[in-house]
PDB file of N, CA and C in Angstrom:
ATOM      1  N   UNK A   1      10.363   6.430 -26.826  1.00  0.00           N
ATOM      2  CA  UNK A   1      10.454   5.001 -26.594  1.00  0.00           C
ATOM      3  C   UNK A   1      10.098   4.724 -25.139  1.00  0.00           C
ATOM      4  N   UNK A   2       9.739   3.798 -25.195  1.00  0.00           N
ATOM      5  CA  UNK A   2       9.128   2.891 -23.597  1.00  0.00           C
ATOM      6  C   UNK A   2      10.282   2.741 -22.776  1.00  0.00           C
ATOM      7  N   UNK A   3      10.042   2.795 -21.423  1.00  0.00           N
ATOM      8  CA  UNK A   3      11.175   2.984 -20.091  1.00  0.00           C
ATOM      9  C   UNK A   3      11.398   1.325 -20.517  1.00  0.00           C
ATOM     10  N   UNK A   4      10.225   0.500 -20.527  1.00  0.00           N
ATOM     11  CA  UNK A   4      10.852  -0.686 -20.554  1.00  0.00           C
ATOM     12  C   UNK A   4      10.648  -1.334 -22.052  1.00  0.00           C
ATOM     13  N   UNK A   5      11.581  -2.119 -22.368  1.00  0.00           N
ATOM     14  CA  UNK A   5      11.569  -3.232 -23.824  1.00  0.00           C
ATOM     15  C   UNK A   5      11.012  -4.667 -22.810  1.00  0.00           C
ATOM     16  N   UNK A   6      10.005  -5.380 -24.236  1.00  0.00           N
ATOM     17  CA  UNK A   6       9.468  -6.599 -23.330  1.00  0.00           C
ATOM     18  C   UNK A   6      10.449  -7.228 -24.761  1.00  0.00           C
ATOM     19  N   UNK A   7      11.613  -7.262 -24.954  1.00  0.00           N
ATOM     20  CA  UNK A   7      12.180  -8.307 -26.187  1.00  0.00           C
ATOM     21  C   UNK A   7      12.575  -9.083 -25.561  1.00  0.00           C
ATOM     22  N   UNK A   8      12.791  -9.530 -24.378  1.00  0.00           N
ATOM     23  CA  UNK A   8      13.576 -10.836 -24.016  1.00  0.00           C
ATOM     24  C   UNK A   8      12.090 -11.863 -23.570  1.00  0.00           C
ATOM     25  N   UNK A   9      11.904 -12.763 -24.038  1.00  0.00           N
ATOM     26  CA  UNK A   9      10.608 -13.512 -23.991  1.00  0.00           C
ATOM     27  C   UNK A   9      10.946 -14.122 -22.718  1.00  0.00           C
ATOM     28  N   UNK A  10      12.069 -14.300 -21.707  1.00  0.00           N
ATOM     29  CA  UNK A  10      12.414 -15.068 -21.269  1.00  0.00           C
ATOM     30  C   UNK A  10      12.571 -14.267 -19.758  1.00  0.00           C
ATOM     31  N   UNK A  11      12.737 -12.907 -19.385  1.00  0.00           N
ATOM     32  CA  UNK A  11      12.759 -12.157 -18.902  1.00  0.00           C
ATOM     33  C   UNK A  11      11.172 -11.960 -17.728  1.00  0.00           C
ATOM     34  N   UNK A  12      11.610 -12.063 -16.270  1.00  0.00           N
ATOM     35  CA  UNK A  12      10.289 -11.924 -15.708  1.00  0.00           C
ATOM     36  C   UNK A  12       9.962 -10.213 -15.251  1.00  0.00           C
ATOM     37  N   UNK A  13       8.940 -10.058 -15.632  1.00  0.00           N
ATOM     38  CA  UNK A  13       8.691  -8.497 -15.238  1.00  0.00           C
ATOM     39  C   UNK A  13       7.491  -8.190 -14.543  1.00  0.00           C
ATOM     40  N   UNK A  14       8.057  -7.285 -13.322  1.00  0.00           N
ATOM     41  CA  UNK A  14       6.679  -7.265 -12.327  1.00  0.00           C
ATOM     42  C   UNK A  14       5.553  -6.312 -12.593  1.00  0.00           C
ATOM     43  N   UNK A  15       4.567  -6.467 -11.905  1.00  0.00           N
ATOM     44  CA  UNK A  15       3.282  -5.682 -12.353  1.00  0.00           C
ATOM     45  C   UNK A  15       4.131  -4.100 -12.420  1.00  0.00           C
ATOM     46  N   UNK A  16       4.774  -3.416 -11.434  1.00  0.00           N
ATOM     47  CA  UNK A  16       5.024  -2.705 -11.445  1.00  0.00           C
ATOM     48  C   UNK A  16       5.832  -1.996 -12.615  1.00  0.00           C
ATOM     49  N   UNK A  17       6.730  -2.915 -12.791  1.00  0.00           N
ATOM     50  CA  UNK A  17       7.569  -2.636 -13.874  1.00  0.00           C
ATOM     51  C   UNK A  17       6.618  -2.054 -15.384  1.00  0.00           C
ATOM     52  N   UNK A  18       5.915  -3.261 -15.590  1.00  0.00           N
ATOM     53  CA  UNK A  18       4.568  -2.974 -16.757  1.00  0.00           C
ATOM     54  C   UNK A  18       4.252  -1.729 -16.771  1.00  0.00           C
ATOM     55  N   UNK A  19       3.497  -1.370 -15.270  1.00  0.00           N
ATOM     56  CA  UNK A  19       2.652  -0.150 -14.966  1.00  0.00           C
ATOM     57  C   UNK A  19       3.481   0.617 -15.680  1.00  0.00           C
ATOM     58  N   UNK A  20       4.806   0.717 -14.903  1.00  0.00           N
ATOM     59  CA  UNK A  20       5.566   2.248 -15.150  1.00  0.00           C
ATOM     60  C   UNK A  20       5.974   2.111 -16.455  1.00  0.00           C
ATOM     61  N   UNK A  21       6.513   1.066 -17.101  1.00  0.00           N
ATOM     62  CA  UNK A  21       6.610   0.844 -18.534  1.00  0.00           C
ATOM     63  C   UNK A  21       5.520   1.255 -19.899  1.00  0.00           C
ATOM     64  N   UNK A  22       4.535   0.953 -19.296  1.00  0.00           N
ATOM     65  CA  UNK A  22       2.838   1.339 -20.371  1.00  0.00           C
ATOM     66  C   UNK A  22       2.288   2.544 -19.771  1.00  0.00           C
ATOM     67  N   UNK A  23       3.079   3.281 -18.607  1.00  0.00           N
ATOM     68  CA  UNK A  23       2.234   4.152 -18.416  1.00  0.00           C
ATOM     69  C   UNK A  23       0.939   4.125 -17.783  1.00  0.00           C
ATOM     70  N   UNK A  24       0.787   2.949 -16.855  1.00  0.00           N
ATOM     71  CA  UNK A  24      -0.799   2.405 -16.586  1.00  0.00           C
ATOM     72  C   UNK A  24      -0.822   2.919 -15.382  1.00  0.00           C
ATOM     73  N   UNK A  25      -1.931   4.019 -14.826  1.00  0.00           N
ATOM     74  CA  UNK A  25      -2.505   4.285 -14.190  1.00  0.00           C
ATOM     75  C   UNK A  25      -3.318   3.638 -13.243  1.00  0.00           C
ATOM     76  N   UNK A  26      -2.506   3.482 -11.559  1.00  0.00           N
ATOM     77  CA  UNK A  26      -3.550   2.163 -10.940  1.00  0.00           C
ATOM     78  C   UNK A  26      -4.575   3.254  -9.795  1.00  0.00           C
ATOM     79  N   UNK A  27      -5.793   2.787 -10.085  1.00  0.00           N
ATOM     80  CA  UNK A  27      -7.114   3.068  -9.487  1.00  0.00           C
ATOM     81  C   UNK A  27      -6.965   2.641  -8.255  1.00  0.00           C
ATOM     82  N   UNK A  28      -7.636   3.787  -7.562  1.00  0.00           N
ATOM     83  CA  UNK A  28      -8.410   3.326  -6.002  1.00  0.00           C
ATOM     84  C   UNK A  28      -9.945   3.700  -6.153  1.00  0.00           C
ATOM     85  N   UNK A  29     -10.271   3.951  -7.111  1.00  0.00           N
ATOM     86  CA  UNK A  29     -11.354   3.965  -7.194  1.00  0.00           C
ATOM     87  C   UNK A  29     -12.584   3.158  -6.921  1.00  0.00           C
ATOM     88  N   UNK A  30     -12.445   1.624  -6.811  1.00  0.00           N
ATOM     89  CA  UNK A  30     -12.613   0.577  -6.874  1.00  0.00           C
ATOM     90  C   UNK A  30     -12.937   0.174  -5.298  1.00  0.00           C
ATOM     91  N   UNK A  31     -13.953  -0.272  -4.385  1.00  0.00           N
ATOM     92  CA  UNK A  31     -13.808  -0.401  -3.172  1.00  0.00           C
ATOM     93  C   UNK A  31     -13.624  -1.766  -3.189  1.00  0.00           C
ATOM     94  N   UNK A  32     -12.137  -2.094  -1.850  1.00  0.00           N
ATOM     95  CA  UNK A  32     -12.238  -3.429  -2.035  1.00  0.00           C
ATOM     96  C   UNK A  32     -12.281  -3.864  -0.420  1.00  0.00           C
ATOM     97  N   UNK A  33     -12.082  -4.847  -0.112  1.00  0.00           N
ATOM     98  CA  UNK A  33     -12.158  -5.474   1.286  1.00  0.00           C
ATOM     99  C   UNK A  33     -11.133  -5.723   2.128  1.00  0.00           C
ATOM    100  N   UNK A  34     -10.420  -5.114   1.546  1.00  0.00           N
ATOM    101  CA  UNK A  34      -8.701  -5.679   2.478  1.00  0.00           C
ATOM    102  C   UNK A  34      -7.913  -4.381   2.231  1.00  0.00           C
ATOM    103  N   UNK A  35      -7.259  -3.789   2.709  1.00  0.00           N
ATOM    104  CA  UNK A  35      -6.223  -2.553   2.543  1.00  0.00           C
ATOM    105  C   UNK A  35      -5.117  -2.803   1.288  1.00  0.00           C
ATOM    106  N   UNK A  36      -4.568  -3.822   1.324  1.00  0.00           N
ATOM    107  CA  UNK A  36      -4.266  -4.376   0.160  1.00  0.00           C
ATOM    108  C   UNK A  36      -4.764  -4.019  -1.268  1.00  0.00           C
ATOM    109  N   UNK A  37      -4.527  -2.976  -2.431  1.00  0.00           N
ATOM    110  CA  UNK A  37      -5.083  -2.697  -3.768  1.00  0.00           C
ATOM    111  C   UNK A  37      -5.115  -4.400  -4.467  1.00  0.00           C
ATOM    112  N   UNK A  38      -6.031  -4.331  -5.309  1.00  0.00           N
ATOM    113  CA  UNK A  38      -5.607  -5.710  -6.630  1.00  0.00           C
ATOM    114  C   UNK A  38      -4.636  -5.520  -7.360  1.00  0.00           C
ATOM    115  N   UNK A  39      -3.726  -6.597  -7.234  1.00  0.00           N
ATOM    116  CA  UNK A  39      -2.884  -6.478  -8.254  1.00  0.00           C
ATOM    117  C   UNK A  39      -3.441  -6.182 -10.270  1.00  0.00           C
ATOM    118  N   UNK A  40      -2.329  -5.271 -10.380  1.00  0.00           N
ATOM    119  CA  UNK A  40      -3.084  -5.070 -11.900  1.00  0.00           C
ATOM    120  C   UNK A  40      -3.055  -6.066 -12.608  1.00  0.00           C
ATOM    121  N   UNK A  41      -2.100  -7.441 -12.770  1.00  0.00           N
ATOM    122  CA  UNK A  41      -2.488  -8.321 -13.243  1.00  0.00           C
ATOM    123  C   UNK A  41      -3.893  -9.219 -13.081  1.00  0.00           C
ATOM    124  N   UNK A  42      -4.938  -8.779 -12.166  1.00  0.00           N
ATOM    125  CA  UNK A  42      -5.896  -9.104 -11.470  1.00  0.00           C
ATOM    126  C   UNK A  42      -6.698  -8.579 -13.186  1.00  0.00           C
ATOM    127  N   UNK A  43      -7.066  -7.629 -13.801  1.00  0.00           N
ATOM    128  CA  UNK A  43      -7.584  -7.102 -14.699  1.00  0.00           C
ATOM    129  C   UNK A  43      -7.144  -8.106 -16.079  1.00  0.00           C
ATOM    130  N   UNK A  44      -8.016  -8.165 -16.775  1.00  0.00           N
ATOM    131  CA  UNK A  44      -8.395  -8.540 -18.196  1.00  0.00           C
ATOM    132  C   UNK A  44      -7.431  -8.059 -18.677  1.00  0.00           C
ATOM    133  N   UNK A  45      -7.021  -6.660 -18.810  1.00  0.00           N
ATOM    134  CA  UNK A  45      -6.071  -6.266 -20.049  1.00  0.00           C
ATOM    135  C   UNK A  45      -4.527  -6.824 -19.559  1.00  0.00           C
ATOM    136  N   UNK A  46      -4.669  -6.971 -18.168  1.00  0.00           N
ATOM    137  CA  UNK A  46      -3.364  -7.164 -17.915  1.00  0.00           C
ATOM    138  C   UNK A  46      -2.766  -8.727 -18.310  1.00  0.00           C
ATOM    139  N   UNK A  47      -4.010  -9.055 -17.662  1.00  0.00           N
ATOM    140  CA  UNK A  47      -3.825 -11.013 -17.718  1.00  0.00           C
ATOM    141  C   UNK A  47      -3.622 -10.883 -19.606  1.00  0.00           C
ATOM    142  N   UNK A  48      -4.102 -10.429 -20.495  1.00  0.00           N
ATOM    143  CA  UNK A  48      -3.658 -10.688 -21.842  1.00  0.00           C
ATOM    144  C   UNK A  48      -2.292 -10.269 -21.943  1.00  0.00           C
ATOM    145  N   UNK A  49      -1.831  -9.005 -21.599  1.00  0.00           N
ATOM    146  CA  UNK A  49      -0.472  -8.552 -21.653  1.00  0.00           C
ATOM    147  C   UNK A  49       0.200  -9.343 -21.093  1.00  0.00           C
ATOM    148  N   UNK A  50       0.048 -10.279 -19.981  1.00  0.00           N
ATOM    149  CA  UNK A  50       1.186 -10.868 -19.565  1.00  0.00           C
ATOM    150  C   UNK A  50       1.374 -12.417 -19.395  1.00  0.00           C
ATOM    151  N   UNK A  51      -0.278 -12.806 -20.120  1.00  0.00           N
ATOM    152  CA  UNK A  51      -0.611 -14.261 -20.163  1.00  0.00           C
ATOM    153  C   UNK A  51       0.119 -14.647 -21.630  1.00  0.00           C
ATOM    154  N   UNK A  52       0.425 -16.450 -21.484  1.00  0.00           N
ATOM    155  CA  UNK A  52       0.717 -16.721 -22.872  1.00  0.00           C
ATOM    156  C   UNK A  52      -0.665 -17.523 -23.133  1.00  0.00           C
ATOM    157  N   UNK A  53      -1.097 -17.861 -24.506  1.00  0.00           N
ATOM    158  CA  UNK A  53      -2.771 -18.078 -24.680  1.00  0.00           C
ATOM    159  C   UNK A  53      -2.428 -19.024 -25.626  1.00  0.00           C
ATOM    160  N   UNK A  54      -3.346 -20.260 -25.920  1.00  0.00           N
ATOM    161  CA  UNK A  54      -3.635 -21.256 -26.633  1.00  0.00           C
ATOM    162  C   UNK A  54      -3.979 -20.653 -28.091  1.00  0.00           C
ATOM    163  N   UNK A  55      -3.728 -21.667 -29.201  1.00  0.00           N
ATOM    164  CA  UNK A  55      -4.347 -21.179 -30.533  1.00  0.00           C
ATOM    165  C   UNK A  55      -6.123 -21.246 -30.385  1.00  0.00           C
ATOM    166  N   UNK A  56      -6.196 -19.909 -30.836  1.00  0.00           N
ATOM    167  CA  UNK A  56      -7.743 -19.638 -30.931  1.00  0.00           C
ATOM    168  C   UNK A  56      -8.078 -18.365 -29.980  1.00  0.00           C
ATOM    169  N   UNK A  57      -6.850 -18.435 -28.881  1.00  0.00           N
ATOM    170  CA  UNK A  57      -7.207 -17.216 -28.146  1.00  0.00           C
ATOM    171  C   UNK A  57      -6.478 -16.201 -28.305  1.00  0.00           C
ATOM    172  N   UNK A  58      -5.414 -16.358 -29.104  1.00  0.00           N
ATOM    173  CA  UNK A  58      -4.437 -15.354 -29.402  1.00  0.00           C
ATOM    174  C   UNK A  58      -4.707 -14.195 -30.108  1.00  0.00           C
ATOM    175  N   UNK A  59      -5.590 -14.359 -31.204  1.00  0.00           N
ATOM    176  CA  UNK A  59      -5.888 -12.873 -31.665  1.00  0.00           C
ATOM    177  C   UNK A  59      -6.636 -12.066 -30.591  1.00  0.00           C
ATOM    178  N   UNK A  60      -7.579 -13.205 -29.519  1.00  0.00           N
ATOM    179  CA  UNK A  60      -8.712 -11.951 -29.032  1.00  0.00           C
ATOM    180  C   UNK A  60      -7.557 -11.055 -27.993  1.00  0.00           C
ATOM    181  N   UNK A  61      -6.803 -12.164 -27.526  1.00  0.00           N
ATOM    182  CA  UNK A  61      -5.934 -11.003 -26.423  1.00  0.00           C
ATOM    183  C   UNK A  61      -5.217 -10.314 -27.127  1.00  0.00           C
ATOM    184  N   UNK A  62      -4.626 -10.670 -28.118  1.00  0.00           N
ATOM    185  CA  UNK A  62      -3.755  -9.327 -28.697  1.00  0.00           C
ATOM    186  C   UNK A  62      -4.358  -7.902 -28.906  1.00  0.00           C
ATOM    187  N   UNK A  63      -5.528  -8.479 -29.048  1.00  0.00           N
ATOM    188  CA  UNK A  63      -6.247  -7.150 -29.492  1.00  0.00           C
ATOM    189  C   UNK A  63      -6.745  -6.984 -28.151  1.00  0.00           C
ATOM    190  N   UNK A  64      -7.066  -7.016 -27.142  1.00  0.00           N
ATOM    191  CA  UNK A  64      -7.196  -6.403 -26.159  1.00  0.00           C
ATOM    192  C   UNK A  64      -5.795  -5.784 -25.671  1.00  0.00           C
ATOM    193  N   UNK A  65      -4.948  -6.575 -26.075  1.00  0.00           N
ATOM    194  CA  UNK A  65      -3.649  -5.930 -25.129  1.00  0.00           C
ATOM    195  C   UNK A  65      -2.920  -4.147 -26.131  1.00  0.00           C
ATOM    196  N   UNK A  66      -3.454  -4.809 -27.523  1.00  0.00           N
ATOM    197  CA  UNK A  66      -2.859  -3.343 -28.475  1.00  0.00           C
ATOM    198  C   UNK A  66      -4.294  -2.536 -28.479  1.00  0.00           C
ATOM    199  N   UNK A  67      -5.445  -2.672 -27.980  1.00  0.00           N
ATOM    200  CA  UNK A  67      -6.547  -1.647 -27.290  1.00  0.00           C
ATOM    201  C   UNK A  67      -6.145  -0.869 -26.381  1.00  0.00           C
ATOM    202  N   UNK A  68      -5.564  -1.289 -25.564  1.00  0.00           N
ATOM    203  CA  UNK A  68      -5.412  -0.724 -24.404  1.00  0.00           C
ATOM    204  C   UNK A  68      -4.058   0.181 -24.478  1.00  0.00           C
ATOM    205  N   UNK A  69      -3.407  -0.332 -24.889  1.00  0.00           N
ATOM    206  CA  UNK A  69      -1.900   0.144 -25.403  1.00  0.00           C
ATOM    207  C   UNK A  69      -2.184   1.918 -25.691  1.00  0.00           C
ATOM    208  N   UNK A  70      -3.133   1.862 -26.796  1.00  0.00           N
ATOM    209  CA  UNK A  70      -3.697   2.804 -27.579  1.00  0.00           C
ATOM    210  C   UNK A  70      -4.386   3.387 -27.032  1.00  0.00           C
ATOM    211  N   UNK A  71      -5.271   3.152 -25.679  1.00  0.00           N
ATOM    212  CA  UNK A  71      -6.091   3.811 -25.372  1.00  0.00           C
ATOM    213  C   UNK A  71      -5.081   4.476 -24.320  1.00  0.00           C
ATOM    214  N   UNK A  72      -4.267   4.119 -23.790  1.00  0.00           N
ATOM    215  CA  UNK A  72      -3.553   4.891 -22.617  1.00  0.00           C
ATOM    216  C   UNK A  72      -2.594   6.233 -23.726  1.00  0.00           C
ATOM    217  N   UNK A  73      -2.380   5.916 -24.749  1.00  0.00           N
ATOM    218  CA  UNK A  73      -1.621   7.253 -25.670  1.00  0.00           C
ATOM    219  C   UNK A  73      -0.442   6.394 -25.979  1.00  0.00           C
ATOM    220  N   UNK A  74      -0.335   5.920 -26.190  1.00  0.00           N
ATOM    221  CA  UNK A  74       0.771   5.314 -26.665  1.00  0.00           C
ATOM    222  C   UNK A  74       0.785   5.555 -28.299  1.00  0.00           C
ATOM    223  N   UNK A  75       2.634   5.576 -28.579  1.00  0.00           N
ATOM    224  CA  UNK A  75       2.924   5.919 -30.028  1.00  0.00           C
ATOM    225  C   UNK A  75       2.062   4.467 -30.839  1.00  0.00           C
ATOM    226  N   UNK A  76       1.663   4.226 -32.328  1.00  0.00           N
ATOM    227  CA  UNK A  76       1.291   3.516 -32.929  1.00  0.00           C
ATOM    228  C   UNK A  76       2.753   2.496 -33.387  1.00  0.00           C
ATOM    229  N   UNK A  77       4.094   3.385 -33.749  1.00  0.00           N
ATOM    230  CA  UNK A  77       5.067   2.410 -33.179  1.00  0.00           C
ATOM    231  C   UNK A  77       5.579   1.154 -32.102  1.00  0.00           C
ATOM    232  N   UNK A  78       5.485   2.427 -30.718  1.00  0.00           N
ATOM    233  CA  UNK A  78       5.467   1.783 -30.214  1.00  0.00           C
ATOM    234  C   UNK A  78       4.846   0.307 -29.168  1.00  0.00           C
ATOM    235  N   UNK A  79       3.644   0.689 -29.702  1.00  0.00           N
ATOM    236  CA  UNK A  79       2.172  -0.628 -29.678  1.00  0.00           C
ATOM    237  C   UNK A  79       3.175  -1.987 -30.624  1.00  0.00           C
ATOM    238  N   UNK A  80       3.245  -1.086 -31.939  1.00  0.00           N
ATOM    239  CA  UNK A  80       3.745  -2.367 -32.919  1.00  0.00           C
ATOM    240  C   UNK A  80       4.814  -3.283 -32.658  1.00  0.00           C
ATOM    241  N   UNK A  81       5.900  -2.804 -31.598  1.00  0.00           N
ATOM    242  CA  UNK A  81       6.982  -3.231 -30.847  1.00  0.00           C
ATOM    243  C   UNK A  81       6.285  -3.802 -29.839  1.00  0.00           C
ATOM    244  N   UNK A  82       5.661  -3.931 -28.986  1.00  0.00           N
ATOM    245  CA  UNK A  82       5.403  -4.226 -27.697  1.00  0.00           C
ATOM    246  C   UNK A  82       4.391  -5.502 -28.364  1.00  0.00           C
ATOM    247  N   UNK A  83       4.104  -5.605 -28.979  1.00  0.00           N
ATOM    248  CA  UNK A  83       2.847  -6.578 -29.897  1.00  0.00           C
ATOM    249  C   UNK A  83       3.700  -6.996 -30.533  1.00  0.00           C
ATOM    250  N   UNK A  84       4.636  -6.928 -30.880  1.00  0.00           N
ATOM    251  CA  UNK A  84       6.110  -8.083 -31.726  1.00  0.00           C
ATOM    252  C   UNK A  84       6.110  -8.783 -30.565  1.00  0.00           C
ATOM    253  N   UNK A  85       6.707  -7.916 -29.125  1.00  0.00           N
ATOM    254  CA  UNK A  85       7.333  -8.561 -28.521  1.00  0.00           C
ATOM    255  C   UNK A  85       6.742  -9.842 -27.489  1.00  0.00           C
ATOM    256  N   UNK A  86       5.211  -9.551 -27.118  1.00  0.00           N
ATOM    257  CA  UNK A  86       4.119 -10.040 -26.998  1.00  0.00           C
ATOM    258  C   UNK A  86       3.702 -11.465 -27.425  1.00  0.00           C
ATOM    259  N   UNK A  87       3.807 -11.141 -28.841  1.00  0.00           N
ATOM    260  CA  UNK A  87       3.432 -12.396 -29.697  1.00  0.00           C
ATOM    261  C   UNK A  87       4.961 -13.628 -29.831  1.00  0.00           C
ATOM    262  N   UNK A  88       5.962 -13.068 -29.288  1.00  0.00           N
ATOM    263  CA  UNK A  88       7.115 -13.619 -29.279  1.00  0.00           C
ATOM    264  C   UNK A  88       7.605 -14.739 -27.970  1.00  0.00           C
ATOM    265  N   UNK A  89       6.399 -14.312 -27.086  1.00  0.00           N
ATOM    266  CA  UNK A  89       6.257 -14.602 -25.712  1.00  0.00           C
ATOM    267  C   UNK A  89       5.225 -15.921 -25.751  1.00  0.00           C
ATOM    268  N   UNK A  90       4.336 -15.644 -27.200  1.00  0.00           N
ATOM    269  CA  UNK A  90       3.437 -16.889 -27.425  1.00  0.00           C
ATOM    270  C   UNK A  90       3.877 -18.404 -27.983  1.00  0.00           C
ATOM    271  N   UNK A  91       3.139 -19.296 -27.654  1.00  0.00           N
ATOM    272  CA  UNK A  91       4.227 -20.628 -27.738  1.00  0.00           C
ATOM    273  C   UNK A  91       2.837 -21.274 -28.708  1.00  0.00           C
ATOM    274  N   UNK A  92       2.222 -21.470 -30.160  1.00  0.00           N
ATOM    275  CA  UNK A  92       3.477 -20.996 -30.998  1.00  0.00           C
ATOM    276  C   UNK A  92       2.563 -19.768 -31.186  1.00  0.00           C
ATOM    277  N   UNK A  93       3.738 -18.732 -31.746  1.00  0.00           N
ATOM    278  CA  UNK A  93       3.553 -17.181 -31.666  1.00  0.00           C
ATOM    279  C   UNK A  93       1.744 -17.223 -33.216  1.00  0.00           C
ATOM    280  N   UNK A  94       2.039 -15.718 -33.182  1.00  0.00           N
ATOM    281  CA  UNK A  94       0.777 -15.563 -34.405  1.00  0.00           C
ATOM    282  C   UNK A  94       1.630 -15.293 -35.383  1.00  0.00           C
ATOM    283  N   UNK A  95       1.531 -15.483 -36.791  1.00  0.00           N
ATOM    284  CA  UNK A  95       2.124 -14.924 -37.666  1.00  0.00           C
ATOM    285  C   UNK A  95       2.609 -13.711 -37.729  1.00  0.00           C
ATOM    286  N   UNK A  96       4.176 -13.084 -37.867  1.00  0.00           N
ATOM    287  CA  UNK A  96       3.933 -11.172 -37.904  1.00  0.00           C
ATOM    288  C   UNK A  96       3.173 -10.819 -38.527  1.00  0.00           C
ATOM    289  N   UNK A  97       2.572 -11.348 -39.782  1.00  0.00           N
ATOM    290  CA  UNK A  97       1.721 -10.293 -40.467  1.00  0.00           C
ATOM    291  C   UNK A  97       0.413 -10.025 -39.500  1.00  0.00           C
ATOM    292  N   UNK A  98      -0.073 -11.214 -38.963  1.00  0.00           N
ATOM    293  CA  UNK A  98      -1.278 -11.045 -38.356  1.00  0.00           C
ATOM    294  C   UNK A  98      -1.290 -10.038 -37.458  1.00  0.00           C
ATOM    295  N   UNK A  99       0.006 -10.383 -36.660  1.00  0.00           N
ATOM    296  CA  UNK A  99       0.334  -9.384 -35.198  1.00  0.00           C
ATOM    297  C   UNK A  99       0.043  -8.228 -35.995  1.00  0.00           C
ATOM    298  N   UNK A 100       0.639  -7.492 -37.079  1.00  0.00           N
ATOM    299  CA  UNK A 100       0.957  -6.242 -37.610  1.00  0.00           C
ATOM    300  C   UNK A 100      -0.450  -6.229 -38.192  1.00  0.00           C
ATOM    301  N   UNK A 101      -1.520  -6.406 -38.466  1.00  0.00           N
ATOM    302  CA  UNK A 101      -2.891  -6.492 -39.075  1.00  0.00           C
ATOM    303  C   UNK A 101      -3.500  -6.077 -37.782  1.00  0.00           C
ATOM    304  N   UNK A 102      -3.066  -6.866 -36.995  1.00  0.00           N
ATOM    305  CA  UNK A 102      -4.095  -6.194 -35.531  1.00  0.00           C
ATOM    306  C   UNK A 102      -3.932  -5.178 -35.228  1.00  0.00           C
ATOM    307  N   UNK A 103      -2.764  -4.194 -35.337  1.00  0.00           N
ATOM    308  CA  UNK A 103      -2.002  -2.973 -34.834  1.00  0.00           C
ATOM    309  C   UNK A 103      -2.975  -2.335 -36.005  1.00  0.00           C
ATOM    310  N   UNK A 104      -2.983  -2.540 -36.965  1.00  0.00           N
ATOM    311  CA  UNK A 104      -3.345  -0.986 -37.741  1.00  0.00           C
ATOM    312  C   UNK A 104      -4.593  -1.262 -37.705  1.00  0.00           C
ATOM    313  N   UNK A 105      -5.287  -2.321 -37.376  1.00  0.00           N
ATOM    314  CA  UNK A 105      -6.852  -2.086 -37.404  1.00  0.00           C
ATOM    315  C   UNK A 105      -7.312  -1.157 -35.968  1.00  0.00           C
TER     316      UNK A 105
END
């Protein structure tokens, strides 16, 4: 199981917290202009993981956010929890079945 649970929709959690929670690996690979790294919310996958999204945009980020989930090794459980908890955070959420349709595709 994940260091962190995202079930409280209401709950603020910092980039850091995420990182160490998903396991996300932050790059210096990247040359930037200030000594300062980008925050990982600065990235696409992150802004879906931690953005709430209008109807119409909700499936594409989910599925970027349970891509990525998956691509870092994550259990297929635990994607399906973190994508409950995700879609719970959405105002109005996606159907569970849908959420759970995106996970196994």
């Amino acid at each position: 199981m994940l260091g962190i649970k995202l079930s409280d929709p209401m709950k603020p959690y910092s980039a850091a917290d995420l990182r160490t929670g998903l396991r996300l690996v932050v790059s210096n690979s990247q040359p930037t202009n200030s000594s300062r790294m980008q925050p990982a919310a600065s990235t696409t996958a992150s802004r879906a993981l931690l953005g709430s999204f209008p109807d119409g945009e909700r499936t594409h980020a989910l599925t970027q956010v349970v891509g990525r989930m998956l691509a870092v090794g994550l259990e297929p459980e635990e994607v399906a929890q973190l994508a409950q908890d995700w879609n719970a955070r959405q105002s109005p959420p996606l159907d569970p079945d849908k959420v759970l349709s995106v996970n196994a595709d």
